[in-house]
Protein backbone atom coordinates (compact mmCIF):
# COMPACT_ATOMS: atom_id res chain seq x y z
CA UNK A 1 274.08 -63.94 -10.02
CA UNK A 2 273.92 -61.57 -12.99
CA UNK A 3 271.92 -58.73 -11.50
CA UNK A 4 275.20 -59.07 -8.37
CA UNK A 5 277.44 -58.54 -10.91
CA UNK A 6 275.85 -55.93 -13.01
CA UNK A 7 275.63 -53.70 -9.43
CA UNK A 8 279.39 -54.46 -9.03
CA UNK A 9 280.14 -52.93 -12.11
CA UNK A 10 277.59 -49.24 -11.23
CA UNK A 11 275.36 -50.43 -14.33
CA UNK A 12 272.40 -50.11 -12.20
CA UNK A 13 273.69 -46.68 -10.48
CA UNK A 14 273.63 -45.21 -13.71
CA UNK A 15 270.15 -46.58 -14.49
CA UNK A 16 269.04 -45.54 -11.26
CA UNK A 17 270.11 -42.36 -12.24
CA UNK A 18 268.84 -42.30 -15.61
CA UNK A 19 265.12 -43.75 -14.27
CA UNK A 20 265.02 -40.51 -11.61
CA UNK A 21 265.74 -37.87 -14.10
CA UNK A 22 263.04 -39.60 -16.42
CA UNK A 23 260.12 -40.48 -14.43
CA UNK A 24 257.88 -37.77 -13.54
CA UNK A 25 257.20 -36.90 -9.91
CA UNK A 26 253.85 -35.64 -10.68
CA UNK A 27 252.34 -38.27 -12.17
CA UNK A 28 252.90 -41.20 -9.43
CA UNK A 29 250.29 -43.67 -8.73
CA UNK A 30 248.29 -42.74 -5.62
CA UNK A 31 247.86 -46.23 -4.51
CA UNK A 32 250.42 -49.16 -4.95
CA UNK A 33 249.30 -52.99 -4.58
CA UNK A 34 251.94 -55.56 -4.45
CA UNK A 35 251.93 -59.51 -4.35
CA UNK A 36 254.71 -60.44 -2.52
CA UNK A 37 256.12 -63.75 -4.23
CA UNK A 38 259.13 -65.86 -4.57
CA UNK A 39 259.97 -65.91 -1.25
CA UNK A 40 261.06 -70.07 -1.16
CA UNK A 41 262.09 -70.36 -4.54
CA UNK A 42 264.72 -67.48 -3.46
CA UNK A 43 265.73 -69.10 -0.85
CA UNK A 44 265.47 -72.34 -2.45
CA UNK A 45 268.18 -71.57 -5.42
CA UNK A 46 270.71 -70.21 -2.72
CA UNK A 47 269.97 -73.47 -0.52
CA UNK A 48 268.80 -71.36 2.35
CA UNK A 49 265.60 -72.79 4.22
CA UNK A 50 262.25 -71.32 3.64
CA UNK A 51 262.14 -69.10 6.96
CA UNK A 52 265.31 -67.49 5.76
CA UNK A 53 263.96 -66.30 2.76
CA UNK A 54 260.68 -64.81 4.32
CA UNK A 55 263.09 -62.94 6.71
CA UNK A 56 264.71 -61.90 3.69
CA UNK A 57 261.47 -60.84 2.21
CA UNK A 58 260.29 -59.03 5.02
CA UNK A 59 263.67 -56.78 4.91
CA UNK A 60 262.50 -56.31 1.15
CA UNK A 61 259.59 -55.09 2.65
CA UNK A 62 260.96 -52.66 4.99
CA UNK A 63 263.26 -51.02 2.17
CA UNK A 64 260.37 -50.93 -0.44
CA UNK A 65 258.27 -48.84 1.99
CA UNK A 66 261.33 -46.41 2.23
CA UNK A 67 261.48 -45.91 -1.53
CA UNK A 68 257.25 -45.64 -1.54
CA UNK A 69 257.26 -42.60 1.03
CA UNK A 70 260.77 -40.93 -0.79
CA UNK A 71 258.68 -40.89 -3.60
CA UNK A 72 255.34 -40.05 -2.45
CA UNK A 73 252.83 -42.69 -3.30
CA UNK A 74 250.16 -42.28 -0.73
CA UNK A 75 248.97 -45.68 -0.37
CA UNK A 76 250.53 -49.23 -0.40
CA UNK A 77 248.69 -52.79 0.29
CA UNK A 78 250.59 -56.00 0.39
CA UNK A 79 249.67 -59.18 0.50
CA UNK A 80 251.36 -60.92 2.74
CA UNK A 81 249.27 -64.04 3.28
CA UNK A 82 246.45 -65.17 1.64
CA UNK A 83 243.40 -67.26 2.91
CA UNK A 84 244.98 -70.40 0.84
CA UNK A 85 248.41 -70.24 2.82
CA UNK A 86 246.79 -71.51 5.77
CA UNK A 87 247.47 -74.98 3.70
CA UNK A 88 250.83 -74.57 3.77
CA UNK A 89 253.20 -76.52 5.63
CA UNK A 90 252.29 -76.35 9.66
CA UNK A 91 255.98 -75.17 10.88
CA UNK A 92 256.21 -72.79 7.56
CA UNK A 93 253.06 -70.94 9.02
CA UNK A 94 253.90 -71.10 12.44
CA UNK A 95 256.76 -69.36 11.72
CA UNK A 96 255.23 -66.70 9.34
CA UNK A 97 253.10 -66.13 11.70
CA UNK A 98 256.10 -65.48 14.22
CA UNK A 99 257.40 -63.67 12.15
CA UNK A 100 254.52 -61.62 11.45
CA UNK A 101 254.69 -61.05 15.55
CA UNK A 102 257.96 -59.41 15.23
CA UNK A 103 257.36 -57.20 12.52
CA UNK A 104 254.71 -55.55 13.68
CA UNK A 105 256.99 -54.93 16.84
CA UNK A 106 259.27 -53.70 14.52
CA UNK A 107 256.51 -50.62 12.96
CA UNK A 108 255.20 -49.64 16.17
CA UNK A 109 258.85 -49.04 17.37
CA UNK A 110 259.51 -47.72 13.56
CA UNK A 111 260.65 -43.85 13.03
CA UNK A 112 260.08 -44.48 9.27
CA UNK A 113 256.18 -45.11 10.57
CA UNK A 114 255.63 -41.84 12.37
CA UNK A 115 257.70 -39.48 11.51
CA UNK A 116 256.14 -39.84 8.08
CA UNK A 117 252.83 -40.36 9.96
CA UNK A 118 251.83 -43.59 7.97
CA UNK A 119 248.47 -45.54 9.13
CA UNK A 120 248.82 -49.35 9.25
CA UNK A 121 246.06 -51.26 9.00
CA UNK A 122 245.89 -55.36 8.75
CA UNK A 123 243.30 -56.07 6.10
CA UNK A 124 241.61 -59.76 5.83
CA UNK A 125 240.00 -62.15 8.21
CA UNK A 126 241.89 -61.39 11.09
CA UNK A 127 239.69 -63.15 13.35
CA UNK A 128 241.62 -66.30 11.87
CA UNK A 129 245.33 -65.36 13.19
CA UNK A 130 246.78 -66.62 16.42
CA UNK A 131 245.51 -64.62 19.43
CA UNK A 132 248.91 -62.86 20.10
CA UNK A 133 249.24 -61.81 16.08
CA UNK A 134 245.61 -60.59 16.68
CA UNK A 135 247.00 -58.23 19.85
CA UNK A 136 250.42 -57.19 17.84
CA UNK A 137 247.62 -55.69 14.81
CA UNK A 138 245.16 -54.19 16.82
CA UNK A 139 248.63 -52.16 18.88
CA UNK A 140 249.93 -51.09 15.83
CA UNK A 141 246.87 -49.88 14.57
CA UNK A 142 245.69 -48.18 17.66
CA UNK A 143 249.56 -46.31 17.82
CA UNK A 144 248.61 -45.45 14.12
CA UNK A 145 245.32 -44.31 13.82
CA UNK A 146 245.33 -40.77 13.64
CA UNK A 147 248.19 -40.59 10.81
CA UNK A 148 246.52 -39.90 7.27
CA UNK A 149 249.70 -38.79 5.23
CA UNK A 150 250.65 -42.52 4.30
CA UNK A 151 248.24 -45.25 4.12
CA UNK A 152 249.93 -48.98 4.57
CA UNK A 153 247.57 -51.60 4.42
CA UNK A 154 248.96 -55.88 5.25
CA UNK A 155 246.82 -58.17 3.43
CA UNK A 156 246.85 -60.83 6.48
CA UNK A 157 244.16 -64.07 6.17
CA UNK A 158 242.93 -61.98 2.77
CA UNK A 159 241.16 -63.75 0.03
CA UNK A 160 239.43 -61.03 -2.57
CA UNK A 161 236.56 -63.24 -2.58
CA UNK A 162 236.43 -63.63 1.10
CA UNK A 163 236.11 -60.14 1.15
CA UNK A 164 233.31 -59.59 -1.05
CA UNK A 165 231.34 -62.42 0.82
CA UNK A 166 232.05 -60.62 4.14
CA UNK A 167 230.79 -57.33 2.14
CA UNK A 168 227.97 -59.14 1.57
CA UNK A 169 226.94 -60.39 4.61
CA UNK A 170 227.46 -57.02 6.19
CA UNK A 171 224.71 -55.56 3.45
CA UNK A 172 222.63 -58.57 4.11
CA UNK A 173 222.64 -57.83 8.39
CA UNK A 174 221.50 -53.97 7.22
CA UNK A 175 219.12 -55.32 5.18
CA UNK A 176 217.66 -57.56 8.61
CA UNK A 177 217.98 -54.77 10.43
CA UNK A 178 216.05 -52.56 7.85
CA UNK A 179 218.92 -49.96 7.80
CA UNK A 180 218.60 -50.65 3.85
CA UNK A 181 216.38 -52.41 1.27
CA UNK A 182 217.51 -54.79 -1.35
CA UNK A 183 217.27 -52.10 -4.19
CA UNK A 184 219.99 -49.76 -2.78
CA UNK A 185 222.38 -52.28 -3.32
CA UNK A 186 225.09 -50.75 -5.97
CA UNK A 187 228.76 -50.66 -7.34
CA UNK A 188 228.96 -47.87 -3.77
CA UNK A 189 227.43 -49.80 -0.87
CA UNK A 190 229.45 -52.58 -1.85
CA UNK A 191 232.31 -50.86 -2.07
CA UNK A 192 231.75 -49.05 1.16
CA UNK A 193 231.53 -52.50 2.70
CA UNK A 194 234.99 -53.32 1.75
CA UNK A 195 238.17 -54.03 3.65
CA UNK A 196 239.49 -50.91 2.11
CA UNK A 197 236.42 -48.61 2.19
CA UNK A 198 238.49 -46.51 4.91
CA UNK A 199 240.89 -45.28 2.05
CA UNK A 200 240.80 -41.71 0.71
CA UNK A 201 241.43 -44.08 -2.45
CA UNK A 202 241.07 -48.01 -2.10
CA UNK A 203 241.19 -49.04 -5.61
CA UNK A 204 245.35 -49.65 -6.77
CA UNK A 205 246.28 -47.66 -9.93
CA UNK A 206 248.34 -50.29 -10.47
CA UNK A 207 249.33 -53.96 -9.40
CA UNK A 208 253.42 -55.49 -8.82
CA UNK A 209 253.77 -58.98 -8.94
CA UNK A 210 257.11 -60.42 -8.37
CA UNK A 211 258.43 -63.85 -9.25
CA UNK A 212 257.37 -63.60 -12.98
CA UNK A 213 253.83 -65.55 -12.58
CA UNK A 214 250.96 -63.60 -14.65
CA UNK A 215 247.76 -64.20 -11.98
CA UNK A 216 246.36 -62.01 -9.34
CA UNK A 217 245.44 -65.04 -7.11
CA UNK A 218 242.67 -63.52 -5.30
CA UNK A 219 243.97 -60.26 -4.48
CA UNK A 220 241.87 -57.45 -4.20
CA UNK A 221 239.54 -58.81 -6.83
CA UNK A 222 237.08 -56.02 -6.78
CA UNK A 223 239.23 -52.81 -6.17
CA UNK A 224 241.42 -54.54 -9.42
CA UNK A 225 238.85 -54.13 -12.15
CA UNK A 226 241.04 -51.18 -13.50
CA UNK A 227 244.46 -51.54 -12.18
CA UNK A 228 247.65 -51.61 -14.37
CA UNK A 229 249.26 -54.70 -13.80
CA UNK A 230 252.64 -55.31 -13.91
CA UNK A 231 254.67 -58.99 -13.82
CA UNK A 232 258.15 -58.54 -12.85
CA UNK A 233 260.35 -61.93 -13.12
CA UNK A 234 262.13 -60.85 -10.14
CA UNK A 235 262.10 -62.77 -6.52
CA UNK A 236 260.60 -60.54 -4.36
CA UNK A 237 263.56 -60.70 -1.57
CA UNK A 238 265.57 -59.67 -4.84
CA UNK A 239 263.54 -56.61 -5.72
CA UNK A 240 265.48 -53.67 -5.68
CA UNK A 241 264.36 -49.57 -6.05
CA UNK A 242 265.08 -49.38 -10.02
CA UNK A 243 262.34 -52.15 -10.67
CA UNK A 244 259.92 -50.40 -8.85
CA UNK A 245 261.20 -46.91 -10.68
CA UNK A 246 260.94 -48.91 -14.07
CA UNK A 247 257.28 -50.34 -13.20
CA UNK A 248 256.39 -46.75 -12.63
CA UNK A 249 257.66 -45.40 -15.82
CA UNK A 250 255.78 -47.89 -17.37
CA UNK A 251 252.66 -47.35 -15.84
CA UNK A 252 253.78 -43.42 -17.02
CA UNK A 253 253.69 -44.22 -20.27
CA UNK A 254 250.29 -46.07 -19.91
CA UNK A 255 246.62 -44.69 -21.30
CA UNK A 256 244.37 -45.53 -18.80
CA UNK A 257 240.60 -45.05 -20.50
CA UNK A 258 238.78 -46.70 -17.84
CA UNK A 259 236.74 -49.09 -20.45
CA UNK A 260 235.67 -45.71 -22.29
């Protein structure tokens, strides 16, 4: 492959190099959304099965959060599985999901996780999971939640519009109860009804996608309405710490005007 050679030769030491001394450490994004994808067709060009290239993906994973703390963005959400990938194959989601089981071993065991006291929270309709993914989240977060240096939020049964509908269903019970009335609903009670409402900031400054396809596919629909996106045409088991360095420099160079 051309980017294996490239590394064989230092090119991308030097650019490594060259992207540290130009980005600036003071202007990072506060919160980082990613779209994990590319997974099968990774695997698929190396003629690897499917499972091996999620494993693959989740060691991504595990890196990526390593060069997120080194460099100080606060928050990260991924989206791991989405409300449609229940469609998927049978086996292929059995075995996310055991996979899922062992990664989550993996955090609460995970020096990375407290020593840099990072909260973990499963975002989504987690009511939907297997019963023994369901324990391995609710462990995790319980070992977690009194760290509120790092924020790192898994987007696990999430749909964006699955979200708002549970947001809205959550006013509509307050408005039953009488907690609230119908003209109090605004841009903040909804937003304090979201998934992410726990956040010291839940909307992303900006959005990754790998695998080079330009959609969000219902991924944090709402908290997006002013995030820089960015389409990298880059597997995500292939992503590697200078194309998250250039997406930041990028997103550097950006105006954001917020509509104004």
């Amino acid at each position: 492959m051309f980017r294996e050679f490239l590394d064989s030769i230092g090119v991308y030491k030097v650019y490594e190099k060259w992207l540290t001394n130009t980005i600036s450490h003071e202007n990072m994004p506060k919160h980082l959304g990613v779209i994990l994808d590319g997974n099968r067709r990774w695997a698929r060009n190396r003629k690897m099965t499917t499972l091996e290239g999620h494993w693959e993906g989740a060691d991504t994973v595990e890196k990526f959060l390593y060069w997120c703390l080194e460099l100080g963005i606060n928050t990260i959400t991924l989206y791991s599985f989405s409300t449609e990938n229940f469609k998927r194959d049978k086996e292929e989601v059995e075995n996310l999901f055991k996979l899922f089981d062992e990664v989550l071993d993996k955090v609460i065991r995970s020096d990375l996780i407290h020593k840099n006291q990072v909260r973990v929270r499963a975002i989504g309709r987690i009511d939907t999971l297997p019963q023994t993914l369901q324990t391995g989240i609710k462990k995790v977060e319980k070992a977690t939640q009194d760290y509120d240096r790092f924020y790192l939020n898994i987007a696990l049964a999430y749909g964006g519009r699955a979200e708002i509908v549970d947001a809205m269903q959550s006013i509509g019970e307050k408005i039953r109860q009488g907690e609230i009335t119908p003209d109090m609903i605004d841009e903040a009670l909804i937003e304090a009804n979201l998934y992410t409402a726990y956040l010291p900031q839940p909307n992303p400054d900006m959005i990754i996608r790998t695998s080079g396809e330009s959609r969000l596919s219902n991924f944090l629909v709402w908290q997006s309405a002013y995030s820089e996106l960015f389409i990298l045409d880059v597997y995500w088991p292939s992503f590697r710490k200078i194309d998250l360095m250039r997406a930041i420099r990028e997103y550097q160079m950006r105006q954001r005007r917020y509509g104004s």
